[in-house]
Protein backbone atom coordinates (compact mmCIF):
# COMPACT_ATOMS: atom_id res chain seq x y z
CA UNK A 1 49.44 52.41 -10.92
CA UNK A 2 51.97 52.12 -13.75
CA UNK A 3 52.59 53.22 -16.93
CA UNK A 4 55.40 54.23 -19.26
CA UNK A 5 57.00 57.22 -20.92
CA UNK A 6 56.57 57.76 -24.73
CA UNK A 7 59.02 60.72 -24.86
CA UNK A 8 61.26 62.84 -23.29
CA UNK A 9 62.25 66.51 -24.45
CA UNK A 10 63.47 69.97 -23.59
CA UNK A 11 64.66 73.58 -24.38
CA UNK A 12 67.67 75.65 -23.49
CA UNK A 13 65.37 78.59 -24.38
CA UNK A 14 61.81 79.73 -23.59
CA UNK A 15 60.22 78.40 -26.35
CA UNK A 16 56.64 77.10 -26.72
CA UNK A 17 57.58 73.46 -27.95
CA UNK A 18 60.14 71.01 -26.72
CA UNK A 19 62.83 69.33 -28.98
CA UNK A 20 62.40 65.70 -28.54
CA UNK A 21 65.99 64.26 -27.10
CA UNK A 22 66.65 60.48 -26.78
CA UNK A 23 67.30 61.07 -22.58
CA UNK A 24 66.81 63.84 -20.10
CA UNK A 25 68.72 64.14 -16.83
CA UNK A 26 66.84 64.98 -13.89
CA UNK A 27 68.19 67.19 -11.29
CA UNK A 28 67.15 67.01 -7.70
CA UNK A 29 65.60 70.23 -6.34
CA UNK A 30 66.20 72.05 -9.82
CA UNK A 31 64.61 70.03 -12.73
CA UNK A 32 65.38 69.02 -16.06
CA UNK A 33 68.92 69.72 -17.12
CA UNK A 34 69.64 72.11 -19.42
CA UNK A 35 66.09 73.13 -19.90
CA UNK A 36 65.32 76.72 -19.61
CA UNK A 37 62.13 75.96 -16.75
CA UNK A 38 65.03 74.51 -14.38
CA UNK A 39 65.52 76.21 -10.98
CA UNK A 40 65.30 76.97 -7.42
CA UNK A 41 63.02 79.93 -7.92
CA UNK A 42 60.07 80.05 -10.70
CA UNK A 43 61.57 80.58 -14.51
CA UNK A 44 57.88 80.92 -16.46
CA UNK A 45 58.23 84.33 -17.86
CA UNK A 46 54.49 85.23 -16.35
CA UNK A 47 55.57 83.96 -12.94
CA UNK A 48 58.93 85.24 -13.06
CA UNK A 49 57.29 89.09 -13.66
CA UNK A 50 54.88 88.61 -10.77
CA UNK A 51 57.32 87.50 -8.22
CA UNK A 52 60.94 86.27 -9.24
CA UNK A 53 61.48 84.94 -5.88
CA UNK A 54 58.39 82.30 -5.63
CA UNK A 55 59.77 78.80 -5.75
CA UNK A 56 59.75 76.38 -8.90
CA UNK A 57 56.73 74.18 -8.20
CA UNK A 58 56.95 73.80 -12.46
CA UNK A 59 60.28 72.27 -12.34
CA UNK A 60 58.71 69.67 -14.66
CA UNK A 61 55.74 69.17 -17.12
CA UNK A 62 54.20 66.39 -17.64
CA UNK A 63 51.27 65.41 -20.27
CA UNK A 64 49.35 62.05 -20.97
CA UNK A 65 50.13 60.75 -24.37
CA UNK A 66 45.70 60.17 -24.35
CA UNK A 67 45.22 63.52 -24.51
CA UNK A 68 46.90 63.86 -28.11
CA UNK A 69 44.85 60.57 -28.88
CA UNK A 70 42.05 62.80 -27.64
CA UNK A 71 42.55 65.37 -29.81
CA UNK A 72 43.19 64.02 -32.76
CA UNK A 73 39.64 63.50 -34.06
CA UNK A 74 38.71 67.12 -33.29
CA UNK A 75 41.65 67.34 -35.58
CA UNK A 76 44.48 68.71 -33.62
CA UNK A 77 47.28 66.79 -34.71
CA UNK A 78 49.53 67.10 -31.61
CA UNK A 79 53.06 65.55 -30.94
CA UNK A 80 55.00 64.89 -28.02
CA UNK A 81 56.98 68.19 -27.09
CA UNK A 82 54.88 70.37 -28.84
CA UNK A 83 52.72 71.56 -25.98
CA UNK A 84 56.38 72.22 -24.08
CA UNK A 85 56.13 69.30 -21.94
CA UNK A 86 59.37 67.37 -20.83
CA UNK A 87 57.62 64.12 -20.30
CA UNK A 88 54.93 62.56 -22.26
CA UNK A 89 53.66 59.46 -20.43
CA UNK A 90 51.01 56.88 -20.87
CA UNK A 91 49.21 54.69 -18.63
CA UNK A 92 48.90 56.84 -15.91
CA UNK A 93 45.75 59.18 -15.37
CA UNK A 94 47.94 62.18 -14.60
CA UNK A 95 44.94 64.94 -13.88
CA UNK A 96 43.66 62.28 -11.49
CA UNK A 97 46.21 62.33 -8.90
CA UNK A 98 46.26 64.32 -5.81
CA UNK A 99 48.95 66.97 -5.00
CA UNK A 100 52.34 64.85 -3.22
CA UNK A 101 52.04 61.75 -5.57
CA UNK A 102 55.11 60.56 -6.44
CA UNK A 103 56.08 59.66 -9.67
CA UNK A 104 59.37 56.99 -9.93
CA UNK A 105 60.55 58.11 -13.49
CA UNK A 106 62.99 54.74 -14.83
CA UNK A 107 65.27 53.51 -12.07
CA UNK A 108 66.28 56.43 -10.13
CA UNK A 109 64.09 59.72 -11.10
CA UNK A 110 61.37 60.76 -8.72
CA UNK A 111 58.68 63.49 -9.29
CA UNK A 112 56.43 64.98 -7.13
CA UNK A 113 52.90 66.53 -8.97
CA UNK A 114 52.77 69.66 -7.19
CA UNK A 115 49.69 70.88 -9.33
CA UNK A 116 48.10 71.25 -13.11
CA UNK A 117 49.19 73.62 -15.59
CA UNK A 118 47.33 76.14 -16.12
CA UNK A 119 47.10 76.48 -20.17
CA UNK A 120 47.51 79.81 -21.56
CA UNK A 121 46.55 82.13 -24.86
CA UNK A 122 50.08 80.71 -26.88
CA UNK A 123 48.37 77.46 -27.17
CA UNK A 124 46.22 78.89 -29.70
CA UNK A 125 48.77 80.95 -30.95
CA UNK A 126 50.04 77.39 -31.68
CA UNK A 127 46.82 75.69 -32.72
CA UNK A 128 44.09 78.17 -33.13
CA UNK A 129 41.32 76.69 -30.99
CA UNK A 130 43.31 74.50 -29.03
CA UNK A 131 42.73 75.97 -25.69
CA UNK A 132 39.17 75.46 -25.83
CA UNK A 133 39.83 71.53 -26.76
CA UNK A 134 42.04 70.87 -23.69
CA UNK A 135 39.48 72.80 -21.47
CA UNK A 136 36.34 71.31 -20.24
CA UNK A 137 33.55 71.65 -17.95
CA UNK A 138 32.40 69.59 -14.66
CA UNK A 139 28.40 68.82 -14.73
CA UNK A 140 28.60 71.41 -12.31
CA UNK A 141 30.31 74.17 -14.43
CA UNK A 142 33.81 73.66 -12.56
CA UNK A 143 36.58 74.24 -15.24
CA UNK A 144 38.87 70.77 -16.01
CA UNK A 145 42.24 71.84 -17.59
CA UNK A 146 43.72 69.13 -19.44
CA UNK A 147 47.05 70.50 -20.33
CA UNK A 148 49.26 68.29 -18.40
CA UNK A 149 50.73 68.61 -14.41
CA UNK A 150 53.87 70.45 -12.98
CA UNK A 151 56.24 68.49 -10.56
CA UNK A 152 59.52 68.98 -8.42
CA UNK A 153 62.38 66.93 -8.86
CA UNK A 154 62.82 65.12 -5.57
CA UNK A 155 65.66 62.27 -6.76
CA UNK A 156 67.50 62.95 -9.76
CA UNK A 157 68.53 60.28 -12.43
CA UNK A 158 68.26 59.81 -16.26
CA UNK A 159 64.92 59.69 -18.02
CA UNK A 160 64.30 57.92 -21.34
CA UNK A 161 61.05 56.79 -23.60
CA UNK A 162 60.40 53.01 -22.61
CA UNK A 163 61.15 53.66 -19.17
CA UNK A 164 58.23 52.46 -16.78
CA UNK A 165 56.56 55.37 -14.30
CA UNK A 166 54.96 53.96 -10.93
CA UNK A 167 53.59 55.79 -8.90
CA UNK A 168 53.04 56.59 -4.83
CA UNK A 169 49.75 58.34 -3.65
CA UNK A 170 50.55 60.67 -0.66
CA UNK A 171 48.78 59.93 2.96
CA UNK A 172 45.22 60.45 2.73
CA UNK A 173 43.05 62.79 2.64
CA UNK A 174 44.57 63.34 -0.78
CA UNK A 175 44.31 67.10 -1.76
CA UNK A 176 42.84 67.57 -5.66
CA UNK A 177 45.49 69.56 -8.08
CA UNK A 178 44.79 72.61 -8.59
CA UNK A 179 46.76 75.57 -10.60
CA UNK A 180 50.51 76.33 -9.90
């Protein structure tokens, strides 16, 4: 699989949305520079009040550029950073891959998907109605977030839109993401 990333952005401070930056640097073991999610241990404010000491499986957030094309007709007019992503990529069905994919990010940056994010009440305090438009159901009732994937930072390196993603499925059995 291959695919490519449309943008790149990130926050000093805990903010909803993402500032769109021409590069991001990616730190092994810690996550995007400079951003406010980057760390050892868990920085999400929810996380953080539960247990400070849990480690950072959200080092990195990543959404599919089709899920704003998604959206759009149900007229949510959504643009890369604003859901607080770092990366927004396309190509690549990101809710599809199992838990220890690897994602090569450019020449040097690689990302493992350690799970889904689990979307929460400020996206409707950002869009009213939003979260119910990224969640869906199974046939069988199960939920299906759409809100993007977490990752770890296992290489570092710099990250830019244009740059191509590939990625590495995990032995099998794959394990299917679930929330982290």
């Amino acid at each position: 699989m291959t695919g490519r990333i449309v943008a790149v952005a990130q926050a000093r401070g805990h903010h909803f949305s993402k500032k769109l930056v021409m590069s991001i640097r990616l730190i092994a073991g810690l996550g995007v520079d400079g951003d406010a999610h980057a760390g050892v241990t868990v920085k999400h404010r929810s996380r953080v009040a539960r247990d400070p000491n849990q480690p950072n499986l959200r080092q990195v957030h990543l959404i599919h550029q089709e899920l704003f094309d998604e959206l759009r007709p149900r007229g949510f007019e959504i643009a890369a950073g604003d859901l607080g992503e770092n990366v927004t990529t396309s190509g690549i069905d990101l809710l599809a891959l199992p838990v220890g994919a690897q994602l090569r990010l450019g020449a040097d940056a690689i990302v493992e998907i350690t799970g889904l994010r689990n979307p929460c009440v400020q996206i409707d305090r950002f869009r009213p109605g939003l979260m119910a438009a990224v969640l869906d159901r199974t046939p069988d009732g199960g939920l299906i977030r759409k809100s993007g994937v977490m990752g770890v930072v296992l290489d570092g390196g710099d990250v830019r839109p244009g740059d191509a993603i590939t990625v590495t499925l995990p032995p099998l059995p794959h394990q299917a993401l679930g929330v982290v």
